[in-house]
Protein backbone atom coordinates (compact mmCIF):
# COMPACT_ATOMS: atom_id res chain seq x y z
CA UNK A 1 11.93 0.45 82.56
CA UNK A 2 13.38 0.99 86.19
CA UNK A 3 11.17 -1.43 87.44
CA UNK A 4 13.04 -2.64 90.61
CA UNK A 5 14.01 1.39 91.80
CA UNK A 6 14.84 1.31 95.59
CA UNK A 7 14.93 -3.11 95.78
CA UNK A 8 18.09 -4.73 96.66
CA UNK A 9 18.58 -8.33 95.19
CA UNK A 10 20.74 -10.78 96.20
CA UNK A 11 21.98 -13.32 93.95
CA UNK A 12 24.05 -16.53 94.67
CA UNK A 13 26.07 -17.81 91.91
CA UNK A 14 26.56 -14.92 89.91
CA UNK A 15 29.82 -14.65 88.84
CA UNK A 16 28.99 -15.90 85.73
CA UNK A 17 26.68 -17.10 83.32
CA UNK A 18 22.47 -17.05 84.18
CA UNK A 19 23.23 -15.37 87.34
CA UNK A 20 25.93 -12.78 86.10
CA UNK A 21 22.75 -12.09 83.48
CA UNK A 22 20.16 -11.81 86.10
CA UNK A 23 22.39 -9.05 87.71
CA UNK A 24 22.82 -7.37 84.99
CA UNK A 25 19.15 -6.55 83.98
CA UNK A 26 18.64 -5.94 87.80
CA UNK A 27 20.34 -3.17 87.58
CA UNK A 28 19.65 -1.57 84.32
CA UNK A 29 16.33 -2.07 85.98
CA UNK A 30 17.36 -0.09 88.65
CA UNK A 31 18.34 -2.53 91.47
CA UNK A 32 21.18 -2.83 93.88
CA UNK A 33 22.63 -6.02 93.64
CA UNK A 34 24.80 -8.49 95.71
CA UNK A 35 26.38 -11.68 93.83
CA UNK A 36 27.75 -14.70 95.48
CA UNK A 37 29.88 -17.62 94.68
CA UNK A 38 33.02 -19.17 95.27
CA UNK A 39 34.16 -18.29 91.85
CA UNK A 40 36.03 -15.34 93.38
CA UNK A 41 38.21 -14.27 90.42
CA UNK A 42 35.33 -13.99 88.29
CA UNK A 43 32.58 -12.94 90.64
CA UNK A 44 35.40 -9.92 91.40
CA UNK A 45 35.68 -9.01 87.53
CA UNK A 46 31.69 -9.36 87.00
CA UNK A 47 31.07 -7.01 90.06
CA UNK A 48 33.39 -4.78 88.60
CA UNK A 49 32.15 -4.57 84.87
CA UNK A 50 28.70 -3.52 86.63
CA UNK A 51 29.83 -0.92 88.66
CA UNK A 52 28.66 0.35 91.84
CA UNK A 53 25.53 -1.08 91.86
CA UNK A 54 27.21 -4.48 92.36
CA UNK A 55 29.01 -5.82 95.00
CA UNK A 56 30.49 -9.45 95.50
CA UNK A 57 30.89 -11.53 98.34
CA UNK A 58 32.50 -15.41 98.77
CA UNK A 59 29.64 -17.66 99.78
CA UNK A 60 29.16 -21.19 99.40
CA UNK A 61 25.79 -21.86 99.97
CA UNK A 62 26.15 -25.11 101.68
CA UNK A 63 27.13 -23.27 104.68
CA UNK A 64 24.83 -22.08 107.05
CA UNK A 65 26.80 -19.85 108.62
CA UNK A 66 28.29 -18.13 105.18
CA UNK A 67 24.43 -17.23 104.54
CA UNK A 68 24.16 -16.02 107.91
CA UNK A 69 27.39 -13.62 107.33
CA UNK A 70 26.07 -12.57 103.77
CA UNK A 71 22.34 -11.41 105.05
CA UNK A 72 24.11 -9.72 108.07
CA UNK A 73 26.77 -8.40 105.45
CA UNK A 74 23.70 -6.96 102.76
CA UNK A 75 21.82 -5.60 105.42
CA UNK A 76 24.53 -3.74 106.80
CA UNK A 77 25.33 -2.55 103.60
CA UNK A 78 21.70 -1.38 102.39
CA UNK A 79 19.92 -2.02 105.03
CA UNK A 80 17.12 -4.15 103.27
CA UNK A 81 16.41 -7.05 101.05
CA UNK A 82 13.68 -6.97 98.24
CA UNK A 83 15.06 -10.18 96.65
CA UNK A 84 15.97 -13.15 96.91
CA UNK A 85 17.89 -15.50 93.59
CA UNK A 86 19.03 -18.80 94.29
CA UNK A 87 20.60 -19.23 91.48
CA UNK A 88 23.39 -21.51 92.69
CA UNK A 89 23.85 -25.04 91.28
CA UNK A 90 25.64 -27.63 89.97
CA UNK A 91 24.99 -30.17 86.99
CA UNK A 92 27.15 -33.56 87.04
CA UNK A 93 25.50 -36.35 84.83
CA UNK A 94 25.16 -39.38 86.40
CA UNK A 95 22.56 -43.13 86.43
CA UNK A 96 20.99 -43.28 89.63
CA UNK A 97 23.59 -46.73 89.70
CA UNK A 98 26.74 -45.05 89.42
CA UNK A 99 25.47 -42.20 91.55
CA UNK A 100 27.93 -42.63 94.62
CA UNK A 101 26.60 -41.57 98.03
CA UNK A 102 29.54 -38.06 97.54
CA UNK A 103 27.69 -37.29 94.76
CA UNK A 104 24.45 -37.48 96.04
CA UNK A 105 25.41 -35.34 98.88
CA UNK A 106 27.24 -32.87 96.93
CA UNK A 107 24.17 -32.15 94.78
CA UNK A 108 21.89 -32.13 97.34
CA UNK A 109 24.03 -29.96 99.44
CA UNK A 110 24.12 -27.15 96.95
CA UNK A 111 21.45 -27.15 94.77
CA UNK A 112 18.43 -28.04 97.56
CA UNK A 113 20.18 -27.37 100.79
CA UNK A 114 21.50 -24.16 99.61
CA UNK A 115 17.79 -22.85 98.77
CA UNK A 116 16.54 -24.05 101.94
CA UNK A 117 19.04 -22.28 104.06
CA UNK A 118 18.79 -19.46 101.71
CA UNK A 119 14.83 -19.16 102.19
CA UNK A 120 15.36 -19.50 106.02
CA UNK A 121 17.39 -17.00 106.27
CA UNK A 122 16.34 -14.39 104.45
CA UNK A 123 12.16 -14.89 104.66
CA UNK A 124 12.58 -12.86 108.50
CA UNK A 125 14.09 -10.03 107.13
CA UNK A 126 11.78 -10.01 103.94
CA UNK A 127 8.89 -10.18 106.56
CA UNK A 128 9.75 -7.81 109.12
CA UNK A 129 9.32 -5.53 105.63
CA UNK A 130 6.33 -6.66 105.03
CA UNK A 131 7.61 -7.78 101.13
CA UNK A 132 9.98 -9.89 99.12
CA UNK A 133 10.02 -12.02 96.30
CA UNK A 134 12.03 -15.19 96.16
CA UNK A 135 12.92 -16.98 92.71
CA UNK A 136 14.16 -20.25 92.99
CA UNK A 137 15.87 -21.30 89.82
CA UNK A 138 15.20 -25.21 89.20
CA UNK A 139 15.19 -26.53 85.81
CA UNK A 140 12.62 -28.57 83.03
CA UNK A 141 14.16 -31.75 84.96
CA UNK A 142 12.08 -30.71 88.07
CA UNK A 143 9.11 -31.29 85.63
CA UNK A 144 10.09 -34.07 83.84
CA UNK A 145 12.58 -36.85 83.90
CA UNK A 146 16.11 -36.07 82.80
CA UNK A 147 17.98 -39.30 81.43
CA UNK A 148 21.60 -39.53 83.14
CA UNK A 149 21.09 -37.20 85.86
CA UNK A 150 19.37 -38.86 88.89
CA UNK A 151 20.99 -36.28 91.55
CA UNK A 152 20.50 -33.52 89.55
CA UNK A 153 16.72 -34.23 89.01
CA UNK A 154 15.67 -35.16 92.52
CA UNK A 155 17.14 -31.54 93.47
CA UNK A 156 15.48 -29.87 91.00
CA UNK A 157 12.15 -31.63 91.89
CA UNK A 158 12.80 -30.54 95.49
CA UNK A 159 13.42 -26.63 94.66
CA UNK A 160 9.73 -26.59 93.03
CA UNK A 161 8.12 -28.41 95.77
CA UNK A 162 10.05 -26.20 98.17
CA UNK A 163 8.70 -23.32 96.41
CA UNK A 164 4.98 -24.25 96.98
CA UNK A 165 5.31 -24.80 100.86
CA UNK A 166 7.57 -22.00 101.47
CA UNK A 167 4.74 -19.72 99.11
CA UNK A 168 2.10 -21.17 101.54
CA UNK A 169 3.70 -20.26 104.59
CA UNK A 170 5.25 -16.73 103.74
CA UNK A 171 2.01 -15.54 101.36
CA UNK A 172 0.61 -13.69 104.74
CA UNK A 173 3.43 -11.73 105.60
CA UNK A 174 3.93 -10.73 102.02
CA UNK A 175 6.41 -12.68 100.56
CA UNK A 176 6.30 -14.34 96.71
CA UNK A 177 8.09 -17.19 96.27
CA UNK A 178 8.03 -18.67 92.77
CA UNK A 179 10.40 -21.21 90.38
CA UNK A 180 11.82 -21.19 87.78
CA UNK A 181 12.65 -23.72 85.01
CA UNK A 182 14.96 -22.72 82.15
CA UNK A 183 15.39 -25.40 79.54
CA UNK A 184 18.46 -25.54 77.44
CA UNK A 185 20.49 -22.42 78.10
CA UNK A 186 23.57 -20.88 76.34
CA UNK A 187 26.30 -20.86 79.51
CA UNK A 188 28.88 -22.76 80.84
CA UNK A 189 26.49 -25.30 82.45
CA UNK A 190 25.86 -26.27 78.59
CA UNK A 191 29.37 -25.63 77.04
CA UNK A 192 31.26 -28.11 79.90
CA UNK A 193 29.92 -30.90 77.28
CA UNK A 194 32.29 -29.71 74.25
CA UNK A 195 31.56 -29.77 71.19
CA UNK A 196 28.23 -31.03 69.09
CA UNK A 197 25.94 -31.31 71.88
CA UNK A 198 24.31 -28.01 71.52
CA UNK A 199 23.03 -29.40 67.90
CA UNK A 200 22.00 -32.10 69.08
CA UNK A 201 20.01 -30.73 71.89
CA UNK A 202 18.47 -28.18 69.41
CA UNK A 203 16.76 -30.87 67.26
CA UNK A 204 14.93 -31.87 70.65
CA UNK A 205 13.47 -27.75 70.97
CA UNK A 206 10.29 -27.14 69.51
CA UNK A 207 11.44 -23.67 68.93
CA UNK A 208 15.02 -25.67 67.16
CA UNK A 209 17.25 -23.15 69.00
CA UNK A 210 19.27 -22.87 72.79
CA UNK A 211 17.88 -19.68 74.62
CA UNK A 212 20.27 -17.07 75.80
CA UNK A 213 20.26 -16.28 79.93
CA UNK A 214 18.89 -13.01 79.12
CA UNK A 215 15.93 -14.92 78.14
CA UNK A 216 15.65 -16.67 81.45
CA UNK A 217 16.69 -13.38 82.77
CA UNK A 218 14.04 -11.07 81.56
CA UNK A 219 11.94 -13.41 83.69
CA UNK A 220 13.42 -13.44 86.99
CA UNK A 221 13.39 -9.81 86.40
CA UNK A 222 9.49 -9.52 86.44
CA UNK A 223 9.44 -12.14 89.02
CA UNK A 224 11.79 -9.45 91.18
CA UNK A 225 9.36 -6.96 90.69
CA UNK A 226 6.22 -5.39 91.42
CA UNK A 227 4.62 -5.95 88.20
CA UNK A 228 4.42 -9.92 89.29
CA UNK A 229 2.67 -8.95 92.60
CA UNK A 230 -0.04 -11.39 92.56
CA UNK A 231 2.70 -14.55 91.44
CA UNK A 232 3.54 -16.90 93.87
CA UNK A 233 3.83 -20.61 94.13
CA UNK A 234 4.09 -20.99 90.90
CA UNK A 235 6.55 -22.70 88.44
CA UNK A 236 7.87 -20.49 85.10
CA UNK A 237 9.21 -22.56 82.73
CA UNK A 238 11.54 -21.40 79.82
CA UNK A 239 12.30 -24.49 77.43
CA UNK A 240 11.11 -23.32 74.11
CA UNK A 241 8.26 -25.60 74.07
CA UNK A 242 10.85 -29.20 75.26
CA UNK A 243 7.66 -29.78 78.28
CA UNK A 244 5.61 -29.54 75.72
């Protein structure tokens, strides 16, 4: 189903893993897409193994001038933006006591300042359109605690609360914003922890299996399109039942 014909999405952190997935159904859906990370190599190769309907661009999305150059950059390239992925984040386990003040900053830097600036800076070109969707991607430990990672959970709370205010204020020009909140996911977030702890993280899933990022893909795709046109401020969750 070419269900996002004619949109152009742009999605940080895509060289790899959930985001290299997201791009890929984008454009089998029929989307243009941008990726962005600082992964260069890698971002380079997955741009390349899509074809033309990728591109890649650096960006680290602490920067509010690199998100300035990469709208200005898309929209000289296609001359619109239909979506919006932040997709961008980082996962470093951590007590809230031995969570230095570097850390802290680092994970709020990318994972909630990076959306913010994102939303900012794209929401005036999605509204001089008249349309856009924006899909946040937080995680089940925005919506419920997450043992060992105090950083990583106050972010993720942020991006869904984010979500519902920016929703609120862009709903009359058009613009969906919605999150969502993949549970345990098969990609390198996951396999950093070696060996072992995807069975043990299994035996807490209802469903007794780690999703693929197609899975969380497949969403963000309907979220991206039309078909989702009455979705926003909302939070999709995609844990196999673990909020449950």
């Amino acid at each position: 189903m070419n269900r996002l014909d004619g949109k152009v999405a742009l999605i940080t952190g895509g060289a790899r893993g959930q985001g290299a997935a997201e791009a890929e159904l984008f454009i089998a859906a029929g989307a243009q897409v941008v990726i962005t990370d600082i992964l260069d190599a890698e971002g380079e190769a997955t741009a390349a193994r899509l074809g033309d309907a990728c591109t890649y661009m650096h960006h680290d999305v602490s920067s509010e001038e690199e998100w300035t150059a990469v709208v200005d950059a898309v929209m000289a390239q296609h001359g619109h933006i239909e979506v919006l992925v932040n997709n961008a984040g980082i996962f470093i386990t951590a007590n809230m006591a031995d969570t230095s003040m570097e850390l802290w900053n680092q994970m709020l830097a990318i994972n909630q300042t990076g959306v913010f600036l994102g939303m900012r800076t794209v929401a005036p070109v999605m509204k001089e359109n008249g349309m856009g969707s924006i899909i946040n991607i937080s995680s089940i430990a925005g919506m419920k605690s997450a043992a060992g990672a105090h950083a990583y959970s106050a972010t993720k709370w942020a991006v869904r609360g984010m979500s519902k205010s920016a929703a609120v204020e862009l709903g009359p020009s058009g613009v969906r914003v919605n999150s969502v909140h993949p549970g345990i996911i098969d990609t390198n977030m996951l396999q950093q922890f070696g060996p072992g702890v995807r069975e043990r993280m299994e035996t807490q899933i209802p469903m007794e299996r780690v999703a693929s990022a197609d899975e969380v893909g497949l969403l963000v795709q309907f979220l991206a399109s039309d078909d989702s046109s009455y979705c926003t401020g909302q939070e999709f969750v995609v844990d196999g039942g673990m909020t449950s």
